[in-house]
N, C-alpha and C. Protein backbone atom coordinates (compact mmCIF):
# COMPACT_ATOMS: atom_id res chain seq x y z
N UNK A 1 -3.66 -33.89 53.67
CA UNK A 1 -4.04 -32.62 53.06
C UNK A 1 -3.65 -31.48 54.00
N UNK A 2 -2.50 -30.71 53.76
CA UNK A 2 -2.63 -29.70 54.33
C UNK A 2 -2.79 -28.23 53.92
N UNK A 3 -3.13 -27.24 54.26
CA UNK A 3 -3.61 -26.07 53.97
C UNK A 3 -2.81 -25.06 54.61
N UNK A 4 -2.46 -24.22 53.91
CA UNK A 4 -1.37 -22.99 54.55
C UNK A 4 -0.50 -23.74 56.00
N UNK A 5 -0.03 -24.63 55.80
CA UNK A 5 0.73 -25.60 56.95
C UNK A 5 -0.52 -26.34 57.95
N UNK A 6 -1.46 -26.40 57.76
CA UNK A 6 -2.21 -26.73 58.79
C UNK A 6 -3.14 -28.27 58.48
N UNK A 7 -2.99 -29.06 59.51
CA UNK A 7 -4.11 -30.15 59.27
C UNK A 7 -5.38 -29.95 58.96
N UNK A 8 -6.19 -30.73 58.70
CA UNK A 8 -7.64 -31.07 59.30
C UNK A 8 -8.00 -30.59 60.66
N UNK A 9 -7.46 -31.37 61.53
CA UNK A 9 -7.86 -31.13 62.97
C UNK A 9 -7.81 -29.80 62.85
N UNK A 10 -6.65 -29.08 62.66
CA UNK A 10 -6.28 -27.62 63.05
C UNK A 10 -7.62 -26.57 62.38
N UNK A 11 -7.62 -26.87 61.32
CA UNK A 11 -8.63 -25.83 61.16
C UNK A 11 -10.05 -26.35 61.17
N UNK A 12 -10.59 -27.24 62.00
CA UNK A 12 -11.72 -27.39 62.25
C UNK A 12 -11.57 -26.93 63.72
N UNK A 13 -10.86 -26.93 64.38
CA UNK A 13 -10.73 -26.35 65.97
C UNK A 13 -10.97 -24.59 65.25
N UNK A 14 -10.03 -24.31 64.58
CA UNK A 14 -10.33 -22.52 64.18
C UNK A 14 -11.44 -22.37 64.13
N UNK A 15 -12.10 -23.31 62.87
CA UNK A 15 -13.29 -22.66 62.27
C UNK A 15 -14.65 -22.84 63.44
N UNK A 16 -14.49 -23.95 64.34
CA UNK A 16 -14.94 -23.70 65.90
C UNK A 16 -14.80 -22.70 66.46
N UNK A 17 -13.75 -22.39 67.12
CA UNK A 17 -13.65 -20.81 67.55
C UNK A 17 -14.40 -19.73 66.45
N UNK A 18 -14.07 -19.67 65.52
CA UNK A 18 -14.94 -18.52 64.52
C UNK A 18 -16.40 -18.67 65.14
N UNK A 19 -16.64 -19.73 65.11
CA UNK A 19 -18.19 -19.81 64.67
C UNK A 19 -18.35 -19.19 66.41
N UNK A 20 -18.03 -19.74 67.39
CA UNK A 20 -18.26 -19.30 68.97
C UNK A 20 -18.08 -17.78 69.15
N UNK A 21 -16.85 -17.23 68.48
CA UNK A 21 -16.70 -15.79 68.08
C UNK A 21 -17.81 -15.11 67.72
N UNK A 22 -18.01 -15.26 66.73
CA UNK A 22 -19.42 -14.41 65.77
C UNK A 22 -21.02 -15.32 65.62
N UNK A 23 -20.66 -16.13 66.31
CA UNK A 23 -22.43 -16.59 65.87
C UNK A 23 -22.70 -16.95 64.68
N UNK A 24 -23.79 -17.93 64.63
CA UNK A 24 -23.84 -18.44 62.90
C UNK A 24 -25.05 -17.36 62.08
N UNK A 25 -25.38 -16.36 62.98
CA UNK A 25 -26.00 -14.94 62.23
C UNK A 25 -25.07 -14.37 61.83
N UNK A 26 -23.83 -14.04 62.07
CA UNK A 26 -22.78 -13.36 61.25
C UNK A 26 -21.67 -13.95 61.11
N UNK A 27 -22.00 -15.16 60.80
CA UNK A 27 -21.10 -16.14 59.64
C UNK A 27 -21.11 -15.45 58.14
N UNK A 28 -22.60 -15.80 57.66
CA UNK A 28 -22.37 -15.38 56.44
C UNK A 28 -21.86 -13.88 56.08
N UNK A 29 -21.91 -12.89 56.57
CA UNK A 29 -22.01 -11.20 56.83
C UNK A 29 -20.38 -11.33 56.66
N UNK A 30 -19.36 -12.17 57.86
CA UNK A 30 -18.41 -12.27 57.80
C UNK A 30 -17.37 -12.71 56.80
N UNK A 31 -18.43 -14.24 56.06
CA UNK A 31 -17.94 -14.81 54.83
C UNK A 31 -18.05 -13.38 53.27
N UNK A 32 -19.31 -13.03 53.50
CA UNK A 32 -19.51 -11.93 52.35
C UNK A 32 -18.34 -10.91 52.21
N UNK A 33 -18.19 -10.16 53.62
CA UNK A 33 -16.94 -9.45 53.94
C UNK A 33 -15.65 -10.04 53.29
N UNK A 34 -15.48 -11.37 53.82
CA UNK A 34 -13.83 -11.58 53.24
C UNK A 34 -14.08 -11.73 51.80
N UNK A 35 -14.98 -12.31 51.37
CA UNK A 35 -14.94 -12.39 49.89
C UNK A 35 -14.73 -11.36 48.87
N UNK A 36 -15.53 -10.03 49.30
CA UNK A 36 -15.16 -8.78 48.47
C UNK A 36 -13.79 -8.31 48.95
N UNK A 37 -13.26 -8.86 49.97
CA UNK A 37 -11.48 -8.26 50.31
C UNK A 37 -11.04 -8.84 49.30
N UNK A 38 -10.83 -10.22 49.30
CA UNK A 38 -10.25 -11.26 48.44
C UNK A 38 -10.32 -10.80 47.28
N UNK A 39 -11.51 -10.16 46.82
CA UNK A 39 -11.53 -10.14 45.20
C UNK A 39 -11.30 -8.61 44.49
N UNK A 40 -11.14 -7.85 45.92
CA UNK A 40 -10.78 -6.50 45.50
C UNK A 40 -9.30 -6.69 45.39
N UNK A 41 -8.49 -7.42 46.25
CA UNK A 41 -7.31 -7.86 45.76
C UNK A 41 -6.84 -8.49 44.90
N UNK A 42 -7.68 -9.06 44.34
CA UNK A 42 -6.98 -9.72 43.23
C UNK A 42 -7.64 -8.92 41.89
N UNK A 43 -8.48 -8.04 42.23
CA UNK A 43 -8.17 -6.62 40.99
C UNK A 43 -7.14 -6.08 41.09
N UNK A 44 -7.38 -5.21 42.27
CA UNK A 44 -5.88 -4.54 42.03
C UNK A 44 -4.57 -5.19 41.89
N UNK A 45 -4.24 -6.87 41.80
CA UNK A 45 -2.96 -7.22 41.68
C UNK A 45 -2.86 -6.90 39.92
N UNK A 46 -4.25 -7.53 39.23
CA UNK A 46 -4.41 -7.71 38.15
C UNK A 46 -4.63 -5.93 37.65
N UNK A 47 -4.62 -5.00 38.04
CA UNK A 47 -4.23 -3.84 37.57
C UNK A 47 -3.27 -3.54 37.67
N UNK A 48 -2.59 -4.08 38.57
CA UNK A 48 -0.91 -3.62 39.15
C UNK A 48 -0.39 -4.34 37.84
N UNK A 49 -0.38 -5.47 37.52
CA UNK A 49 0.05 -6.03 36.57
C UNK A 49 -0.28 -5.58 34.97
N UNK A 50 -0.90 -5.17 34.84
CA UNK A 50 -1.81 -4.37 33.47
C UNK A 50 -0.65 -2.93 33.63
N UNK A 51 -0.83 -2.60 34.55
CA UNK A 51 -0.41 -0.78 34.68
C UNK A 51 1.43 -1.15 34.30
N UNK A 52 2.24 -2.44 35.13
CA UNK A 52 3.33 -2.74 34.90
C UNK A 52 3.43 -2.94 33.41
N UNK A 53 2.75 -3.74 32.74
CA UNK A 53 2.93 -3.88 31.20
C UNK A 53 2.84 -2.59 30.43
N UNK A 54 2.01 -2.05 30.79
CA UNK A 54 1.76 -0.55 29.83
C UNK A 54 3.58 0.12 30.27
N UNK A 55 3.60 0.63 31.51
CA UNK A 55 4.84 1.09 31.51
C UNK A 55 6.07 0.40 31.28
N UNK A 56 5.97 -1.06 31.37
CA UNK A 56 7.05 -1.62 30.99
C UNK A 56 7.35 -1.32 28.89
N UNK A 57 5.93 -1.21 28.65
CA UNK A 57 6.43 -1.06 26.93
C UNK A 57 6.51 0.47 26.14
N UNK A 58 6.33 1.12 27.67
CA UNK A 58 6.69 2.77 27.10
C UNK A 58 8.15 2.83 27.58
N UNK A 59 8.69 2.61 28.74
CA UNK A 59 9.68 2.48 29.49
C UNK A 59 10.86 1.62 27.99
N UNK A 60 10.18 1.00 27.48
CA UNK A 60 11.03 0.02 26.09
C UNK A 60 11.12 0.99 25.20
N UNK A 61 9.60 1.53 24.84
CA UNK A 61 9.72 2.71 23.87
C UNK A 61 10.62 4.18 23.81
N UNK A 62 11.27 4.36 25.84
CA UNK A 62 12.03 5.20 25.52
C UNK A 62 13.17 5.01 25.64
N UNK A 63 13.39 4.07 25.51
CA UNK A 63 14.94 3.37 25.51
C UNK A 63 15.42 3.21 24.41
N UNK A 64 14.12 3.15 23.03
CA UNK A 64 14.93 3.11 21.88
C UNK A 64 14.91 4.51 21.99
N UNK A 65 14.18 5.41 22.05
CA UNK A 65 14.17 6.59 21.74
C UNK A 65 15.47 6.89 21.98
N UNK A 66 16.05 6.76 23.19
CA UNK A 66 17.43 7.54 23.87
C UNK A 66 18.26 6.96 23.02
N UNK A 67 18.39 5.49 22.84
CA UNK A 67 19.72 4.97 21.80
C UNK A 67 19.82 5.16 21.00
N UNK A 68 18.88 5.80 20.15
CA UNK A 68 19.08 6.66 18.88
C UNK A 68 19.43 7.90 19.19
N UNK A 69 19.08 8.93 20.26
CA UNK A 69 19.56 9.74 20.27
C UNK A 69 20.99 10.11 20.86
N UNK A 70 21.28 9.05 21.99
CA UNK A 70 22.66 8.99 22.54
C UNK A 70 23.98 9.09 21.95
N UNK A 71 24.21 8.61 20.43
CA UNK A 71 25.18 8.53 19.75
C UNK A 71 25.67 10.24 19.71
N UNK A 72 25.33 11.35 19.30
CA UNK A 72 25.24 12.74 18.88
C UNK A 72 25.17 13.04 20.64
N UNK A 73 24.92 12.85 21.21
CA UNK A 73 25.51 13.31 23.02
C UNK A 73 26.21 13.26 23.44
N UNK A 74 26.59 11.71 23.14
CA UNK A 74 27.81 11.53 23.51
C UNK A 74 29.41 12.12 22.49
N UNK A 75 29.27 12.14 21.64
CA UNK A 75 29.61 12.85 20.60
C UNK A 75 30.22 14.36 21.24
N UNK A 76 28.83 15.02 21.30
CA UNK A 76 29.01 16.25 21.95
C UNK A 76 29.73 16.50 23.24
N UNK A 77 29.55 14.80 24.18
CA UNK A 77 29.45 15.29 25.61
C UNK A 77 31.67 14.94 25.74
N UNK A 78 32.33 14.33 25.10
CA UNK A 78 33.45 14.10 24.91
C UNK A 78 34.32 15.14 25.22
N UNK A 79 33.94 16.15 24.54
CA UNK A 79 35.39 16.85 24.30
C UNK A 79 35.38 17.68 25.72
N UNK A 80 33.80 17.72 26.28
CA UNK A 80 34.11 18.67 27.37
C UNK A 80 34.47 17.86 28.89
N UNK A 81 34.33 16.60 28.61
CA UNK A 81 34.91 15.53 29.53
C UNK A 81 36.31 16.15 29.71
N UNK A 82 37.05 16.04 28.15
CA UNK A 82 38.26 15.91 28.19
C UNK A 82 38.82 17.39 28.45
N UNK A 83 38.28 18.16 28.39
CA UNK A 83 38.63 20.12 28.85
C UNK A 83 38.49 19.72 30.63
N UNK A 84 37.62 19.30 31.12
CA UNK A 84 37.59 19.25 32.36
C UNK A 84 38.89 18.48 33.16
N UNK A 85 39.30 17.16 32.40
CA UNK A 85 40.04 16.43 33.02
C UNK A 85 41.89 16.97 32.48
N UNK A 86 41.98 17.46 31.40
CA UNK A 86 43.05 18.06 31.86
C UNK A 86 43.11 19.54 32.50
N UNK A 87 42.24 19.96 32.85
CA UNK A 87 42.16 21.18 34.31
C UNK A 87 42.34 20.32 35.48
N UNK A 88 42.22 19.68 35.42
CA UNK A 88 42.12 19.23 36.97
C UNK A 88 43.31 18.85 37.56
């Protein structure tokens, strides 16, 4: 079984040091701490991802918009291409 590359042995030596680090009075204080990190991150991934969908289907919505309107631009935008390039 390994865990983020690591044995057994390995992270029972860590979680030794932790505990010699902080004391088993602010074990839990410490565990509480990482837990609201952990889970404030994985809101905001899960908003990051929500906020990507919304703009990904307006970002769609103006893409038809433009390809309907592009035909009549380009249209327009032609002839002055072609005034420019024989000046030059």
């Amino acid at each position: 079984m390994r865990i983020l590359g690591m044995g057994p042995t390995e992270l029972i030596i860590i979680l030794v040091v932790v505990l010699l680090i902080f004391g088993p009075k602010n074990l839990p204080k410490l565990g509480n701490a990482i837990g609201r990190t952990v889970k404030g991150l994985r809101d905001g991934m899960g908003d990051k991802k929500e906020d990507k969908a919304e703009k990904d289907g307006a970002v769609a919505a103006e893409a038809v918009a433009e390809d309907a309107e592009a035909p009549a631009e380009s249209v327009a935008a032609e002839p002055a291409e072609k005034k420019d390039s024989s000046q030059a």
